[in-house]
N, C-alpha and C. Protein backbone atom coordinates (compact mmCIF):
# COMPACT_ATOMS: atom_id res chain seq x y z
N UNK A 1 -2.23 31.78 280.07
CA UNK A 1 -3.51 32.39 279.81
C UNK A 1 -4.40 32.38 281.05
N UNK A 2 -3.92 31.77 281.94
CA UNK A 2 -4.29 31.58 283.07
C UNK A 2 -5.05 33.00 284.20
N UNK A 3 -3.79 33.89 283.41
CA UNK A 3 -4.04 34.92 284.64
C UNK A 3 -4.27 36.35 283.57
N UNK A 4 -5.07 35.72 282.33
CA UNK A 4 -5.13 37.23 281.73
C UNK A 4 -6.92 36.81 281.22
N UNK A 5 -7.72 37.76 280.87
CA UNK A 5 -9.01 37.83 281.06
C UNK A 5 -9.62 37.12 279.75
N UNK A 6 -9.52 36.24 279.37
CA UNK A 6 -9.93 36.30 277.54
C UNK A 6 -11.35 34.81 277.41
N UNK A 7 -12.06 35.16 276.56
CA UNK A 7 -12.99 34.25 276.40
C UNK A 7 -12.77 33.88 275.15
N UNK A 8 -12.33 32.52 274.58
CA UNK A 8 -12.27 31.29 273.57
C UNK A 8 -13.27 31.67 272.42
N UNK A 9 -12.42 32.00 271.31
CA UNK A 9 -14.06 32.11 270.29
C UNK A 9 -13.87 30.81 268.85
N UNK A 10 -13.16 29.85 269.31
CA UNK A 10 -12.82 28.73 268.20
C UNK A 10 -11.96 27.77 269.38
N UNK A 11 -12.57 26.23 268.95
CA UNK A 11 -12.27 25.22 269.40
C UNK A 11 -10.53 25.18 268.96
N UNK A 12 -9.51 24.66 269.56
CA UNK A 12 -8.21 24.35 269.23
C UNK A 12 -8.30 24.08 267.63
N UNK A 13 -7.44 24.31 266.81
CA UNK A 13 -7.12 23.69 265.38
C UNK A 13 -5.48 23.34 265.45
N UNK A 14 -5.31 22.39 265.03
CA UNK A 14 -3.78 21.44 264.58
C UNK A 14 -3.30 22.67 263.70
N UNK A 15 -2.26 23.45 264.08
CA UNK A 15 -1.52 23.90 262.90
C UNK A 15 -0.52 23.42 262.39
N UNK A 16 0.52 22.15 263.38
CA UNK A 16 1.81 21.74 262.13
C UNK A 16 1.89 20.57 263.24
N UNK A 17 2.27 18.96 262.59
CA UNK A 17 2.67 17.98 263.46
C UNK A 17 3.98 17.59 262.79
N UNK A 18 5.13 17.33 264.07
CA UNK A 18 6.20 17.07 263.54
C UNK A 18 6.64 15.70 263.89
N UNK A 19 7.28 15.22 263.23
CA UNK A 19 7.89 13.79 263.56
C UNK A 19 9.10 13.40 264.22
N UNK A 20 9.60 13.77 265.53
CA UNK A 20 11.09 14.42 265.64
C UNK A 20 12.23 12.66 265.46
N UNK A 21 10.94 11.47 265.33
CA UNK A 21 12.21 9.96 265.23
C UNK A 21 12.01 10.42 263.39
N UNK A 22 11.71 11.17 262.80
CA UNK A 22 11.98 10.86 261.04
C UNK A 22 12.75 11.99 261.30
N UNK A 23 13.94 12.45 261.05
CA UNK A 23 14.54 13.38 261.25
C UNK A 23 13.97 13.99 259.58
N UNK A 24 14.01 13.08 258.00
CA UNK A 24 14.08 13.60 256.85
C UNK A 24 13.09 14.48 256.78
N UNK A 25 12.29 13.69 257.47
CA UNK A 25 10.75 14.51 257.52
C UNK A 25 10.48 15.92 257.91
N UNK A 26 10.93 15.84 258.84
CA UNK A 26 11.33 16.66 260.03
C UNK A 26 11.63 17.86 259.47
N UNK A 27 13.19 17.48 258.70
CA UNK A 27 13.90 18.88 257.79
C UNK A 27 13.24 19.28 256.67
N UNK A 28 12.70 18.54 256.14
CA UNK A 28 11.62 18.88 255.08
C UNK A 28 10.53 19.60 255.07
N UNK A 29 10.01 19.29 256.82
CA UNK A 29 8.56 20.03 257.35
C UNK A 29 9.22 21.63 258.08
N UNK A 30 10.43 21.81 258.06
CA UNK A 30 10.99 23.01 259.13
C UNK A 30 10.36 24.27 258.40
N UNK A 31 10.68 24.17 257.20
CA UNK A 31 10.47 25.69 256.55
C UNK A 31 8.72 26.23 256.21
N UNK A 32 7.76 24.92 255.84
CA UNK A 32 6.59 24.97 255.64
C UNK A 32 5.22 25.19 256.64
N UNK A 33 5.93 24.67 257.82
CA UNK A 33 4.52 25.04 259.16
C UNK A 33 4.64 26.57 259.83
N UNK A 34 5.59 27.49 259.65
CA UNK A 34 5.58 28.73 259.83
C UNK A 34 4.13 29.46 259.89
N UNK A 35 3.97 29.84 258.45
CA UNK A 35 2.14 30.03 258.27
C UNK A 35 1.90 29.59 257.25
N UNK A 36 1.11 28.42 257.46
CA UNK A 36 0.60 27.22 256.68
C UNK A 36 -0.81 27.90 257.22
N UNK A 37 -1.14 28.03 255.63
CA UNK A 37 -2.96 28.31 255.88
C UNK A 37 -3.92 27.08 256.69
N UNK A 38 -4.57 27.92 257.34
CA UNK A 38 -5.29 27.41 258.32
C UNK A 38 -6.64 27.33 258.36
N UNK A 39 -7.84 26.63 258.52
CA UNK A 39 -8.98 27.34 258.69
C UNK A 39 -9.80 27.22 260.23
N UNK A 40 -10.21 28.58 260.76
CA UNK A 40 -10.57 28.61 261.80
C UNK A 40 -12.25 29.00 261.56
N UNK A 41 -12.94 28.16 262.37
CA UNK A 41 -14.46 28.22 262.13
C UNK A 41 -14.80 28.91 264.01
N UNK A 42 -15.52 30.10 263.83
CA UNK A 42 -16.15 30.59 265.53
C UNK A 42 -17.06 29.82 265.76
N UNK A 43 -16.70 29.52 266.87
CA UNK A 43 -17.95 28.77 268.09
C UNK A 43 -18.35 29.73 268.50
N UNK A 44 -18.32 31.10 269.29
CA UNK A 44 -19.07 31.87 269.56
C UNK A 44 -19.01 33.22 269.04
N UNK A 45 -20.02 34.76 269.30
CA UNK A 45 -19.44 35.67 268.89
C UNK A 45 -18.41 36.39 269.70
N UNK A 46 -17.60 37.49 269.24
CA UNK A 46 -16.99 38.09 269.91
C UNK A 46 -15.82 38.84 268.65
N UNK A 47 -14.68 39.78 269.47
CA UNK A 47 -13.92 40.00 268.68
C UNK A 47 -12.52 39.42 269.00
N UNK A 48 -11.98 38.95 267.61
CA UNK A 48 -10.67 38.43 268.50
C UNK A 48 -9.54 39.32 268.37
N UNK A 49 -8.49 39.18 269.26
CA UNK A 49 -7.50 40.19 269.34
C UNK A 49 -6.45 39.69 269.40
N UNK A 50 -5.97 37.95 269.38
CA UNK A 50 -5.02 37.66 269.35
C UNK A 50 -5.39 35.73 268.91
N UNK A 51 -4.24 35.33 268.52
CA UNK A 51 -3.64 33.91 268.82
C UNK A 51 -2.85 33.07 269.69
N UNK A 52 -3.39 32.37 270.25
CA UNK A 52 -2.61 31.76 271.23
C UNK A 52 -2.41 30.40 270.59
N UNK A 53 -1.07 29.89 270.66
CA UNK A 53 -0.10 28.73 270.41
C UNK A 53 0.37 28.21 271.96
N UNK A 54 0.08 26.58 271.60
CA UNK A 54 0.49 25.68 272.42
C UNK A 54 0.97 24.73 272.01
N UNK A 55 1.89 23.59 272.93
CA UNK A 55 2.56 22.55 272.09
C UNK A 55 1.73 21.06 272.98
N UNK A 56 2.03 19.82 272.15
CA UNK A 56 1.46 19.00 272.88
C UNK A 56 2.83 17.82 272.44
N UNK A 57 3.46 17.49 273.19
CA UNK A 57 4.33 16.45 272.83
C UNK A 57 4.28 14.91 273.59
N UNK A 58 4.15 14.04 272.11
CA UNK A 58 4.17 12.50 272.92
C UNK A 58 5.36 12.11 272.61
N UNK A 59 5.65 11.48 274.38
CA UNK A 59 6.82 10.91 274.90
C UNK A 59 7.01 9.34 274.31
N UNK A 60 5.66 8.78 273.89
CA UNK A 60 6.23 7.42 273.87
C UNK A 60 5.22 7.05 272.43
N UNK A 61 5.15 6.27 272.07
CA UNK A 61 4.52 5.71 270.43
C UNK A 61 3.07 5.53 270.57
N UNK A 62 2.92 5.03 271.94
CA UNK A 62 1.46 4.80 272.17
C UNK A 62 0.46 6.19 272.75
N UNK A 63 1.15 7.24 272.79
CA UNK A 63 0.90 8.27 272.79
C UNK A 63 -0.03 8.58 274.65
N UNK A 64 0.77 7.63 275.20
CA UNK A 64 0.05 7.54 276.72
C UNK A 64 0.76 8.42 277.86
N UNK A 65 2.07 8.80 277.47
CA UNK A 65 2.83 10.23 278.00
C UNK A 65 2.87 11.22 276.99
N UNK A 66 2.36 12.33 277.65
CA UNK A 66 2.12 13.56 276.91
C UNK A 66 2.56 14.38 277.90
N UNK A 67 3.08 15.36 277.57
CA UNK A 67 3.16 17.33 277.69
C UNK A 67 2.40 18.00 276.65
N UNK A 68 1.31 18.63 277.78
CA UNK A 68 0.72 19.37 277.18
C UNK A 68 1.20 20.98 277.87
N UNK A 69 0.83 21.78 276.42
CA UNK A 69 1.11 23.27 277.37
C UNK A 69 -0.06 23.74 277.12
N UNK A 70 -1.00 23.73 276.95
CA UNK A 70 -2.55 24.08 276.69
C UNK A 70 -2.91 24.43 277.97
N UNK A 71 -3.78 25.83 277.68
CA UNK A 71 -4.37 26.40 278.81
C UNK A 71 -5.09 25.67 279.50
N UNK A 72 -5.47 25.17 280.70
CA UNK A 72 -6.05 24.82 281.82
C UNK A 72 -5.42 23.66 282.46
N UNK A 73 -4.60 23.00 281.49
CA UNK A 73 -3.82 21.64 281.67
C UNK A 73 -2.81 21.85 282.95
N UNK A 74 -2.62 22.79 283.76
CA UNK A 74 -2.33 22.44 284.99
C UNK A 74 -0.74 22.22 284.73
N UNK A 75 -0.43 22.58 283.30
CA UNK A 75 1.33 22.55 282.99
C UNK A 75 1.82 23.85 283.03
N UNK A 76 2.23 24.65 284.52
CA UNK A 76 2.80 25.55 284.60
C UNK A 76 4.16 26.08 284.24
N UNK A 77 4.85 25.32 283.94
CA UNK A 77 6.51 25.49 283.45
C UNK A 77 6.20 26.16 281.99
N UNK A 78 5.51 25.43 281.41
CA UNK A 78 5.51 25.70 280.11
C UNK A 78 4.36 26.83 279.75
N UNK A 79 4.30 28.48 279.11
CA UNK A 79 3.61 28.93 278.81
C UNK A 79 3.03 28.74 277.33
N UNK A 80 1.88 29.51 277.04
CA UNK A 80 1.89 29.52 275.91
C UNK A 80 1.52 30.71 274.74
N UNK A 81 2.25 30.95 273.98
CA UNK A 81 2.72 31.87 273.29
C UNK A 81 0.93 32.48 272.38
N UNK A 82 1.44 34.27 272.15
CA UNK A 82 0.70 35.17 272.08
C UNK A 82 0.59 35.49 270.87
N UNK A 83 0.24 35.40 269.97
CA UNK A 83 0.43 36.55 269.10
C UNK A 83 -1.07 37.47 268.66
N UNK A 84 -0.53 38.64 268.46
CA UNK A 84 -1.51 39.95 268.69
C UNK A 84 -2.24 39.93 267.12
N UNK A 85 -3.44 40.07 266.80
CA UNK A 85 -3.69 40.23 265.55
C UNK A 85 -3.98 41.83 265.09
N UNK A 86 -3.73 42.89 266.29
CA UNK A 86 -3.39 44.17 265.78
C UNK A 86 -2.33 44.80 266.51
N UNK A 87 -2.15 45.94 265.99
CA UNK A 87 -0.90 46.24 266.95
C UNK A 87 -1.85 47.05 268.19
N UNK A 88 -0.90 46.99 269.46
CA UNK A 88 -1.99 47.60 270.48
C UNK A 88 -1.53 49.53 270.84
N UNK A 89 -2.42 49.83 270.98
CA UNK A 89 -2.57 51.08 271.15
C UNK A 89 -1.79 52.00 272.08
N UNK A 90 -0.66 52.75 271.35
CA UNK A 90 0.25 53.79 272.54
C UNK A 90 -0.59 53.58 274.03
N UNK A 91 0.30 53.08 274.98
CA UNK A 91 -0.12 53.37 276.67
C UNK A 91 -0.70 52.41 276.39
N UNK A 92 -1.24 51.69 276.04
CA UNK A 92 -2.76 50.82 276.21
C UNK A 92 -1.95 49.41 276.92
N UNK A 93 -2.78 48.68 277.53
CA UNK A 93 -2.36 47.41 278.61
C UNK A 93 -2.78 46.64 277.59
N UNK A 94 -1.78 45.89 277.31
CA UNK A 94 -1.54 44.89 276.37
C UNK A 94 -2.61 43.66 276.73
N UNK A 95 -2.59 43.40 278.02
CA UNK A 95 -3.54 42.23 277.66
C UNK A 95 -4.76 42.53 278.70
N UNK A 96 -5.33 43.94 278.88
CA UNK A 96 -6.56 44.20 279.24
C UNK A 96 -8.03 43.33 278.76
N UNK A 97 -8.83 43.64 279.22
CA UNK A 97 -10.36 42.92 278.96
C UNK A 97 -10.66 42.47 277.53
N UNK A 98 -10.92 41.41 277.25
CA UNK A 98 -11.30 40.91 276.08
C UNK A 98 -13.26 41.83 276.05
């Protein structure tokens, strides 16, 4: 998100946490965090035109190694995923000016 133009209109929200040492859990949670209703409250106005998904994974129990892929976090390997909340317009530049 780094290099495309967009201004934030809702603070991050948790959409699904997984447990990957409970494996039971785990298989139990696979089919349900897909789209698990959500509620998103705006911090500012604007219109939105898409969703952006990021992951945050802790390495150790005490939760003191992390990967984050969240925009500004300076974790370039890892992007983070788009999704469009309309379809975009014949010819039109997909991720032009917010």
């Amino acid at each position: 998100m780094s290099s495309v133009p967009h201004v934030p209109l809702s603070e991050p929200v948790e959409l699904v946490k997984l447990d990957f040492r409970n494996t039971e859990t785990l298989g139990a949670n696979l089919g349900a965090w897909i789209d698990p209703p959500v509620e998103m409250r705006a911090t500012r106005d604007g219109s939105a035109h898409a969703l952006v998904y990021w992951w945050e994974l802790e390495l150790d129990e005490a939760g003191s190694c992390r990967i984050n892929s969240a925009p500004g976090t300076g974790c370039d390997s890892w992007q983070q995923a788009v999704r469009p909340l309309v379809a975009p317009e014949p010819g039109a530049a997909w991720f032009g000016p917010v």
